[in-house]
N, C-alpha and C. Protein backbone atom coordinates (compact mmCIF):
# COMPACT_ATOMS: atom_id res chain seq x y z
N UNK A 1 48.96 48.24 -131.14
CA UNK A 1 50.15 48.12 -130.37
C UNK A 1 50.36 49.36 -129.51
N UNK A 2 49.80 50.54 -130.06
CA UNK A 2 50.00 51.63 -129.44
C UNK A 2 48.80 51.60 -128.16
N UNK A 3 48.21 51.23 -128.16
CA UNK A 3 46.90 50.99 -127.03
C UNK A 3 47.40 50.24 -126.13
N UNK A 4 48.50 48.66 -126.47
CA UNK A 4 48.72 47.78 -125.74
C UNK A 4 49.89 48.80 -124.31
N UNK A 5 50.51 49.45 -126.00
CA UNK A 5 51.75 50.37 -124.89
C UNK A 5 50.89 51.10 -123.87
N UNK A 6 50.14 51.62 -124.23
CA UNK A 6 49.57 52.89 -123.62
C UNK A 6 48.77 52.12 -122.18
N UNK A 7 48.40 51.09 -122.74
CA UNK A 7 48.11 50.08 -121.43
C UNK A 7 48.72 49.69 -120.64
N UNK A 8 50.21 49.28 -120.81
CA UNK A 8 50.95 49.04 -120.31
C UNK A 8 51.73 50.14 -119.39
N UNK A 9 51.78 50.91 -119.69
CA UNK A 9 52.03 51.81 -118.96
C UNK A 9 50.76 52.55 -118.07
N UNK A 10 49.66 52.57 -118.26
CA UNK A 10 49.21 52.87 -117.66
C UNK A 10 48.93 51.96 -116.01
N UNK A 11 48.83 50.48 -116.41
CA UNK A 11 48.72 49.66 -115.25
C UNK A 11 50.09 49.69 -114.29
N UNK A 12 51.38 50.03 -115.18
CA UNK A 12 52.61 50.25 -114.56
C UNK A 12 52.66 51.58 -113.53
N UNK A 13 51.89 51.95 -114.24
CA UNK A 13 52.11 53.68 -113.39
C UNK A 13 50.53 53.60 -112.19
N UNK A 14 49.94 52.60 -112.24
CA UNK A 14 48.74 51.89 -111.35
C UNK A 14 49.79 51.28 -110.37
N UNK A 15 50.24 50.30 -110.74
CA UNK A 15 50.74 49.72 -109.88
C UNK A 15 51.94 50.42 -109.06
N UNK A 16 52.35 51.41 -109.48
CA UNK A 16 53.17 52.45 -108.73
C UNK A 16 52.50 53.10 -107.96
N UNK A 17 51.01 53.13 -108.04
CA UNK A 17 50.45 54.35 -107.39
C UNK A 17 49.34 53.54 -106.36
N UNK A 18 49.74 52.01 -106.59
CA UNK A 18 48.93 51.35 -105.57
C UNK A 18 50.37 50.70 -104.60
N UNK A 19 51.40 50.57 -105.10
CA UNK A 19 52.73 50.42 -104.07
C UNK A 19 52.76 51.80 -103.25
N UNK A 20 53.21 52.64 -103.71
CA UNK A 20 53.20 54.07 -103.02
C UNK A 20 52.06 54.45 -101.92
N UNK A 21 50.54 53.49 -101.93
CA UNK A 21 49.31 53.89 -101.43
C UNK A 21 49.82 52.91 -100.51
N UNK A 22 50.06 51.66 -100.75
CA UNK A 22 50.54 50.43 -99.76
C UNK A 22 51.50 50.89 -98.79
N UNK A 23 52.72 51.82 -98.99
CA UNK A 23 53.41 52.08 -98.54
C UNK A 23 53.27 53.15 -97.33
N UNK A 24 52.24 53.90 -97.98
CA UNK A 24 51.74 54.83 -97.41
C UNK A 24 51.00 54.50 -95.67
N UNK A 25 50.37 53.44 -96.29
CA UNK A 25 49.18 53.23 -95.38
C UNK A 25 49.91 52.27 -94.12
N UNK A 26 51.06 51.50 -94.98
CA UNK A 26 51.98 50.86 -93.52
C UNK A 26 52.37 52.14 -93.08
N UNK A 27 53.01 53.19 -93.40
CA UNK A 27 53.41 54.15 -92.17
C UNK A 27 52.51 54.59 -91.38
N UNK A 28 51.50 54.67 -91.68
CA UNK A 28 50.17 55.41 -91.17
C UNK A 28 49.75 54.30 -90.27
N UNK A 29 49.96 52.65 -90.13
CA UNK A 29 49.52 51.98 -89.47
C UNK A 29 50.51 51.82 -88.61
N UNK A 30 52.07 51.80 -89.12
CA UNK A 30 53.28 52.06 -87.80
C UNK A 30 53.02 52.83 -87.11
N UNK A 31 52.39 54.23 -87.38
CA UNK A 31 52.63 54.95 -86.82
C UNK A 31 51.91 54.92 -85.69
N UNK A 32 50.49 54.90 -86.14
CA UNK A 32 49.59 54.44 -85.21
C UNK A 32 49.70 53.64 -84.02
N UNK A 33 50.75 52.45 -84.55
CA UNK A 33 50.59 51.64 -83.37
C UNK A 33 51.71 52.00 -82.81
N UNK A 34 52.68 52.89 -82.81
CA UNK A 34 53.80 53.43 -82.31
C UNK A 34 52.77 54.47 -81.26
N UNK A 35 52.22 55.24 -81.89
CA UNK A 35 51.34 56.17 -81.04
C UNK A 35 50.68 55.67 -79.84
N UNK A 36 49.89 54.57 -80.19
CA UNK A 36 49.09 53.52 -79.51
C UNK A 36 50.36 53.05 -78.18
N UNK A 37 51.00 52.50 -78.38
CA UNK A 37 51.95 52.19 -77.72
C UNK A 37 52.83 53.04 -76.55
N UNK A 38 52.62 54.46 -77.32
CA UNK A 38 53.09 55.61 -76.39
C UNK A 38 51.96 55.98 -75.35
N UNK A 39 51.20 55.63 -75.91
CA UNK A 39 49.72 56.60 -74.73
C UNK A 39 49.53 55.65 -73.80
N UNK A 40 49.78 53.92 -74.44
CA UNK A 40 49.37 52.94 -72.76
C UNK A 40 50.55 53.38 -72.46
N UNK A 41 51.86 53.40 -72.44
CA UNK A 41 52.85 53.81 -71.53
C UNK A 41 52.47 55.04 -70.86
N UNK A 42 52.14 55.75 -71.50
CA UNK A 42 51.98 57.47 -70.78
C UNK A 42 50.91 57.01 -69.72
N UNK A 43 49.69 56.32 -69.74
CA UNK A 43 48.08 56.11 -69.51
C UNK A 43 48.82 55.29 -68.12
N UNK A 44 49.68 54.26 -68.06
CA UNK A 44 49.97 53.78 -66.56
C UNK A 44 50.25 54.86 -65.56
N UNK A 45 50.84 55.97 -66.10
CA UNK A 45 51.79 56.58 -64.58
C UNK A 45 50.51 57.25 -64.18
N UNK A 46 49.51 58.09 -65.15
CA UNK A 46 48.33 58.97 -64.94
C UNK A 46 47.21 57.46 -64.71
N UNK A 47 47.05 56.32 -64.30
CA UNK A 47 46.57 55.85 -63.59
C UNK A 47 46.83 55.72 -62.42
N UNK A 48 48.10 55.53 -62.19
CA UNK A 48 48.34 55.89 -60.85
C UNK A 48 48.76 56.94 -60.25
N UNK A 49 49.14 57.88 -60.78
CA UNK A 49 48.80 59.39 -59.89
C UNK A 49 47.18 59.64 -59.66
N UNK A 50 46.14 58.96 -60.63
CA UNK A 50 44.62 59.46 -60.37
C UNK A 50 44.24 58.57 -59.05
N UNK A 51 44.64 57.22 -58.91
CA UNK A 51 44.49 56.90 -57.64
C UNK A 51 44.87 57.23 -56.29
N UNK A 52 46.28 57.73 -56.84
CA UNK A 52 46.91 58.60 -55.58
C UNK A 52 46.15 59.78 -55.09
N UNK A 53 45.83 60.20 -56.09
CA UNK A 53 44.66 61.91 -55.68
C UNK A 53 43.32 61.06 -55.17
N UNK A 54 42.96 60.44 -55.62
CA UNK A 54 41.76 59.60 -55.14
C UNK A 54 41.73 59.45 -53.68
N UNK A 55 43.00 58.46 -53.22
CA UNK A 55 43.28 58.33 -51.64
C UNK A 55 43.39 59.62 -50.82
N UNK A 56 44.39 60.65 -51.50
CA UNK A 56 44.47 61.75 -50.74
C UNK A 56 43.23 62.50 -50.79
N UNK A 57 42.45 62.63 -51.58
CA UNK A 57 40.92 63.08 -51.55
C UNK A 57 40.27 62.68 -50.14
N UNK A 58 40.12 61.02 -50.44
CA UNK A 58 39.06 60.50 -49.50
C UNK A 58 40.13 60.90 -47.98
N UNK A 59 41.28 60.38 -47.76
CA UNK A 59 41.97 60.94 -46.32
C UNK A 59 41.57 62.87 -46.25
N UNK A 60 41.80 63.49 -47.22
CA UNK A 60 40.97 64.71 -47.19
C UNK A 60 39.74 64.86 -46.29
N UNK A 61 38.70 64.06 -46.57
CA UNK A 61 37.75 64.12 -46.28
C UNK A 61 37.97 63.65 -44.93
N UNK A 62 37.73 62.36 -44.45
CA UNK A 62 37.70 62.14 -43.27
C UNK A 62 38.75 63.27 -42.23
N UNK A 63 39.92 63.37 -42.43
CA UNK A 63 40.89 64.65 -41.85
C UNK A 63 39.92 65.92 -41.53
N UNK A 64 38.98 66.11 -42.47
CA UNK A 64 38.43 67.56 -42.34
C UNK A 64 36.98 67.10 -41.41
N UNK A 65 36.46 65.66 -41.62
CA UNK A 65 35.41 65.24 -40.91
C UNK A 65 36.24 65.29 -39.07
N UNK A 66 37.08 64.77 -39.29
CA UNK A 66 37.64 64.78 -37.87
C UNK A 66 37.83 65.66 -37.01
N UNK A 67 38.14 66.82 -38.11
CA UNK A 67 39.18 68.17 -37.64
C UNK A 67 37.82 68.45 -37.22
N UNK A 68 36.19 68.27 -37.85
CA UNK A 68 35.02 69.32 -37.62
C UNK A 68 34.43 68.56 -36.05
N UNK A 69 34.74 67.48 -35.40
CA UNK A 69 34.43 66.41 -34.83
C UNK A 69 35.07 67.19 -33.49
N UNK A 70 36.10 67.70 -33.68
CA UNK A 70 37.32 67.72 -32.75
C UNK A 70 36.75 69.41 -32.30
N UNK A 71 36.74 70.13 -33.38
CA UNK A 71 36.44 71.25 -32.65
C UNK A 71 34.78 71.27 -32.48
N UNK A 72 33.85 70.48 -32.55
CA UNK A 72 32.65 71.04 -31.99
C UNK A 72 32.76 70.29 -30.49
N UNK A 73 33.70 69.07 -30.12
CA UNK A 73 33.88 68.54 -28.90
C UNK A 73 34.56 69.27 -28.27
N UNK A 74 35.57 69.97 -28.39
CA UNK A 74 36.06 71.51 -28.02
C UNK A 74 35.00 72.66 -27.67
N UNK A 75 34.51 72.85 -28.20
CA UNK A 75 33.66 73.81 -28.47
C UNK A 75 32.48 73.73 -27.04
N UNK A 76 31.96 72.60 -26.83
CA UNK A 76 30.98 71.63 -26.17
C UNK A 76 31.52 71.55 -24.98
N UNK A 77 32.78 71.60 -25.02
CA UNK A 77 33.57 70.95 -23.67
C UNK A 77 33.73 72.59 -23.00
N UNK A 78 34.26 73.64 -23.43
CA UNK A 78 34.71 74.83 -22.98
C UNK A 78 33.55 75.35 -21.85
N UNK A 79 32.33 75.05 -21.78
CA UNK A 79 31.33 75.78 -20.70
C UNK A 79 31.78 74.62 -19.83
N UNK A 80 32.24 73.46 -19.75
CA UNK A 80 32.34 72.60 -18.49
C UNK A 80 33.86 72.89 -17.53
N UNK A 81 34.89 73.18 -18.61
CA UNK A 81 36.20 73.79 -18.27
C UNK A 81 35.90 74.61 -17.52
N UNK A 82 35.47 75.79 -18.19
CA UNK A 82 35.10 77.25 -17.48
C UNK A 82 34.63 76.69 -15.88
N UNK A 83 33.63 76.05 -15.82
CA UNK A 83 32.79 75.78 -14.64
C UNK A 83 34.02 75.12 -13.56
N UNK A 84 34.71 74.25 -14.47
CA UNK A 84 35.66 73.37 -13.23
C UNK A 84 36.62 74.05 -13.22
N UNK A 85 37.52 75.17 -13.59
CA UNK A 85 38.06 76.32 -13.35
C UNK A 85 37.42 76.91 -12.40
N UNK A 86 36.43 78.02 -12.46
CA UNK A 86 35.75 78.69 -11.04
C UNK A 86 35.61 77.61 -10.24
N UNK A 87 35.20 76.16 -10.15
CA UNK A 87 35.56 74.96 -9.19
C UNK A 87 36.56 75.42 -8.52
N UNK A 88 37.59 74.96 -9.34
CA UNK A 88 39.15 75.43 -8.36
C UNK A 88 39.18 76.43 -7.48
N UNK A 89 39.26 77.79 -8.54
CA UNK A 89 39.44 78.68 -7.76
C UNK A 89 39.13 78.84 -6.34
N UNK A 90 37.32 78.56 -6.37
CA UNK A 90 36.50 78.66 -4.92
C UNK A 90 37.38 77.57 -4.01
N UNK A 91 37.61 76.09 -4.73
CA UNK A 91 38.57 75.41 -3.58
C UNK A 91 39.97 75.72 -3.42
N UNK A 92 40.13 76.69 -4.04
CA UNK A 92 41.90 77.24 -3.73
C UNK A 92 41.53 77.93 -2.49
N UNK A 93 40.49 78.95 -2.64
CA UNK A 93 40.31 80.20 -1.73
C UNK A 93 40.24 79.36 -0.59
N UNK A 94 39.05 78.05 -0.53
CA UNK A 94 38.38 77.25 0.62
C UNK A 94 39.89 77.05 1.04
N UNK A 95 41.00 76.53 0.18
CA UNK A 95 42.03 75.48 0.91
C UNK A 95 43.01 76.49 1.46
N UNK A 96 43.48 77.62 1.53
CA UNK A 96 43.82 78.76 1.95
C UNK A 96 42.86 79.25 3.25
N UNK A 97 41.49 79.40 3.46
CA UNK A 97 41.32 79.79 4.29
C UNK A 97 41.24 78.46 5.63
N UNK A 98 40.71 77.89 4.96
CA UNK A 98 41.29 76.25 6.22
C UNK A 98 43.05 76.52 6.17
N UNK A 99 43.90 76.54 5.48
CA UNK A 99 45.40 76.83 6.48
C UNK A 99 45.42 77.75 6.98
N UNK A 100 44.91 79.21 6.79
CA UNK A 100 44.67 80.39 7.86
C UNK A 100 43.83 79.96 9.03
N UNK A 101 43.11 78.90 9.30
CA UNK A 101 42.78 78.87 10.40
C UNK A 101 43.25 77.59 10.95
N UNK A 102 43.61 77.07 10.78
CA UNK A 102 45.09 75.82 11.18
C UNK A 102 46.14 76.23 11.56
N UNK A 103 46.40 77.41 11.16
CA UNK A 103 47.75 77.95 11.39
C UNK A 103 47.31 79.16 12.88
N UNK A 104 45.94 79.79 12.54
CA UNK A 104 45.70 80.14 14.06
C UNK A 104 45.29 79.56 15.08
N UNK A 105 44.57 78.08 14.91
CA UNK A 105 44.39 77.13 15.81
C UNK A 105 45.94 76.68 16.93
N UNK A 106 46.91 76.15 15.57
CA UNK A 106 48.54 75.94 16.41
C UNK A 106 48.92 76.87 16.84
N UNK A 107 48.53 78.20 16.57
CA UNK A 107 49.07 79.61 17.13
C UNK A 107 48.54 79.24 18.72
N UNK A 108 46.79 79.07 18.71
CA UNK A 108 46.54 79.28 19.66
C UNK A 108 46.79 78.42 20.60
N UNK A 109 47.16 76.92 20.28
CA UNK A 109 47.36 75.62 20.95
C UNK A 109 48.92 75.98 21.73
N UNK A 110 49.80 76.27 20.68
CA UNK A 110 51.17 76.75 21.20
C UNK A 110 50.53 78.10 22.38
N UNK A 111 49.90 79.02 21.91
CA UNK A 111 49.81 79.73 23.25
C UNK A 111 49.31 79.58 24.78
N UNK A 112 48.17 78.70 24.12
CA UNK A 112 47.98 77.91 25.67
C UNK A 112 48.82 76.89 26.24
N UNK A 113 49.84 76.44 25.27
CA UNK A 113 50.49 75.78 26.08
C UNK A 113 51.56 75.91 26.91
N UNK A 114 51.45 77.27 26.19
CA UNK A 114 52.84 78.70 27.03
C UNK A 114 52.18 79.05 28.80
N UNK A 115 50.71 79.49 28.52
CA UNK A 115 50.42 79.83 29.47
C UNK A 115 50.06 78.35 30.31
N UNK A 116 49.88 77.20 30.21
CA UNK A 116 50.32 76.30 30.95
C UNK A 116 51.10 75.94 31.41
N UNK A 117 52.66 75.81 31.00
CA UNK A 117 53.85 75.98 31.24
C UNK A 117 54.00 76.92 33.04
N UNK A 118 53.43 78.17 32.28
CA UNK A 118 53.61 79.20 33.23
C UNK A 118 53.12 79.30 34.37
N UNK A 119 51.93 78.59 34.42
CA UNK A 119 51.47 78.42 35.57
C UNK A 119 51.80 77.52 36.75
């Protein structure tokens, strides 16, 4: 009888220590899926901020492909500027010295027509 007790209590104090293990292991599996549950929430917004850096990356790139596009066509273009600059100039000087001599031609047209007058 003393064996039966001693049995009896021992499977009692088993079965306490397999409730307590049961008990255990649901928190450990709440928890988990509480955890689980927090990281896909967290895991959406950092999917879409990684796509956002993604786009601004690739516009990165092309922006800096462009920007390098822009100044070697700059760059390329400046000996033709230069050239059609001294262009000008020489036809500023040309278009200045044709009204200096337009302006002494009517000088001289008005003067002969003084001394026609006069005669």
């Amino acid at each position: 009888m003393i064996r039966k007790a001693e049995s009896q209590v021992e499977v009692e104090r088993l079965g306490a220590q397999l409730h307590d293990e049961a008990f255990h292991s649901s928190l450990r599996m709440a928890d988990s899926n509480f955890l689980h549950t927090q990281l896909k929430e967290k895991d959406a917004p950092l999917k879409d901020i990684s796509q956002i850096l993604e786009a601004v990356e690739k516009r990165q790139v092309k922006l800096e492909t462009e920007n390098y596009r822009l100044k070697l066509q700059w760059y390329n273009g400046m000996p033709e500027l230069r050239n059609k600059e001294s262009e000008t100039i020489i036809l500023e000087k040309l278009i200045k010295k044709r009204d200096d001599q337009i302006k002494e031609f009517k000088a001289q047209l008005e003067g002969n027509e003084d001394e026609s007058e006069g005669e």
